[in-house]
C-alpha atoms as a PDB file:
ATOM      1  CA  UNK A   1       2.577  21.962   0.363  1.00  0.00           C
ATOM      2  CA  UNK A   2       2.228  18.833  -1.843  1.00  0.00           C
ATOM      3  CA  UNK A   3       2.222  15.412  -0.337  1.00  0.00           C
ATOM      4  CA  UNK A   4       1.107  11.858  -0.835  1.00  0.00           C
ATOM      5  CA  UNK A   5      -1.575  10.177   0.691  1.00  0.00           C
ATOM      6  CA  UNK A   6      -2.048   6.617  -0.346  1.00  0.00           C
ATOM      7  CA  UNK A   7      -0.427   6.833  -3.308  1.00  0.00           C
ATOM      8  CA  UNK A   8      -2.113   9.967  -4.831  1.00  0.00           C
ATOM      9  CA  UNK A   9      -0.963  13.065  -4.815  1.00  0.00           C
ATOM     10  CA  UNK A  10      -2.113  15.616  -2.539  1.00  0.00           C
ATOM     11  CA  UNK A  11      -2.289  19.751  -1.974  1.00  0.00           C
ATOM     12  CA  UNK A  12      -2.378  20.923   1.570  1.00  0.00           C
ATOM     13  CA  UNK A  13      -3.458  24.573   2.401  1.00  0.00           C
ATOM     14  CA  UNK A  14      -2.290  26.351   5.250  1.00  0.00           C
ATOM     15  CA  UNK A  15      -0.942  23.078   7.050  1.00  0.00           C
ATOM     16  CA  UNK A  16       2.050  22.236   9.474  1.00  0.00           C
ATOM     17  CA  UNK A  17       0.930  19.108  11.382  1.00  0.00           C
ATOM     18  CA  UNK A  18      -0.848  15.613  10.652  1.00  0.00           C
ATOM     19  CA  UNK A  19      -4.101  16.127  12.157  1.00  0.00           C
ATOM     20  CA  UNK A  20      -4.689  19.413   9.779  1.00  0.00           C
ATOM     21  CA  UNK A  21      -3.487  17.028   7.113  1.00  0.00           C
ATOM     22  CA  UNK A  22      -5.918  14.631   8.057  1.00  0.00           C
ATOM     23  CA  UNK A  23      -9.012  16.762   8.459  1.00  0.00           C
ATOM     24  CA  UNK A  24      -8.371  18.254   5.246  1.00  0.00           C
ATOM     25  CA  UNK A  25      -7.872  14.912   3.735  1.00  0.00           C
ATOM     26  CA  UNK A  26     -11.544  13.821   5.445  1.00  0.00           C
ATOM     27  CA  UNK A  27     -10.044  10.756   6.468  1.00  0.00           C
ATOM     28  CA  UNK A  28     -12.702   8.349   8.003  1.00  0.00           C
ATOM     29  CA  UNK A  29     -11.773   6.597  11.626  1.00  0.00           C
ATOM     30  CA  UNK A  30     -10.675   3.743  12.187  1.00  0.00           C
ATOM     31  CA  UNK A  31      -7.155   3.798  10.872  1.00  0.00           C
ATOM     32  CA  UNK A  32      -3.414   4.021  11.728  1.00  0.00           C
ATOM     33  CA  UNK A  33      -1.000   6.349  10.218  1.00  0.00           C
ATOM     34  CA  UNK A  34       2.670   5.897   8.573  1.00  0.00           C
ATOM     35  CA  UNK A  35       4.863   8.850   7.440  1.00  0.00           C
ATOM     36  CA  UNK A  36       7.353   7.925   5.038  1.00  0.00           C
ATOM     37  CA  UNK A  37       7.018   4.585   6.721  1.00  0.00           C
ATOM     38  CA  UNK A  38       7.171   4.807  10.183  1.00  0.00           C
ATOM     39  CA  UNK A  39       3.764   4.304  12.358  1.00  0.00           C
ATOM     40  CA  UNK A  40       2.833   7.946  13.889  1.00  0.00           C
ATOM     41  CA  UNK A  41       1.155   6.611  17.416  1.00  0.00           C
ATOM     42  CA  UNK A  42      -2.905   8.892  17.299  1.00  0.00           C
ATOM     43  CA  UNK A  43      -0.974  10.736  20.442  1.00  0.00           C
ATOM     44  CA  UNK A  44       1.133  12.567  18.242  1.00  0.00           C
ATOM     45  CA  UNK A  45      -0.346  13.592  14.988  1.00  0.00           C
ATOM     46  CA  UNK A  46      -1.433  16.638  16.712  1.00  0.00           C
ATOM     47  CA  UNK A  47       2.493  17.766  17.136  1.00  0.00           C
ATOM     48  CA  UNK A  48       3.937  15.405  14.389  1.00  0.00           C
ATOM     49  CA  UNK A  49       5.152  18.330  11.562  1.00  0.00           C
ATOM     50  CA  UNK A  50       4.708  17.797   7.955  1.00  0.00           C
ATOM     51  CA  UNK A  51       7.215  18.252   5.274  1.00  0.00           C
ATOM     52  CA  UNK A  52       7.500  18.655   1.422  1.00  0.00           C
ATOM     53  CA  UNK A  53       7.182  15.564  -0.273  1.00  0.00           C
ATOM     54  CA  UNK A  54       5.675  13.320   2.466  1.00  0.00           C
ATOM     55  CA  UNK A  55       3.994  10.028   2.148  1.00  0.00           C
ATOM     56  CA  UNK A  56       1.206   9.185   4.417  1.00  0.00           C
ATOM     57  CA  UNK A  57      -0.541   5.693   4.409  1.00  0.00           C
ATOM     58  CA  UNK A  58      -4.083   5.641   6.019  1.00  0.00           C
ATOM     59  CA  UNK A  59      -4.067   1.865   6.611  1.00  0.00           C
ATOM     60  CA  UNK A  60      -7.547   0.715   8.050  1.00  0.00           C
ATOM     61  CA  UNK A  61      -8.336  -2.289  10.150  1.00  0.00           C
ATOM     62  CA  UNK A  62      -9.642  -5.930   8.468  1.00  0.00           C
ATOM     63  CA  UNK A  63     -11.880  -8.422   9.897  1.00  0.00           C
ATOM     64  CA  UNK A  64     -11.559 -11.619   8.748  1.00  0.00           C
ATOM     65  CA  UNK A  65     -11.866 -15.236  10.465  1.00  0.00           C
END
């Protein structure tokens, strides 16, 4: 299945839901996750199902004062 994470264009093997995606991805905590624009809450990546075409943004915390 091909998707998008962060603007580049992925393959996924064998995947249905976001945390697969995610592993396979070797995204690095911390971060919060958007599909297509809407925020997936952590709880549910593990039953949120992927489609064709997807965009997922890995957006990451900033410090700053």
């Amino acid at each position: 299945m091909k998707i998008t994470i962060n603007g580049e264009s992925f393959e996924l093997v064998n995947t249905a839901n976001l945390t697969q995606a995610l592993q396979q991805f070797a995204a690095k905590e911390p971060f919060a996750v958007a599909i297509n624009g809407q925020f997936i809450p952590r709880s549910q990546c593990d039953t949120h199902l992927l489609n064709e075409g997807d965009s997922i943004e890995l957006l990451s915390p900033i410090q700053g004062g």
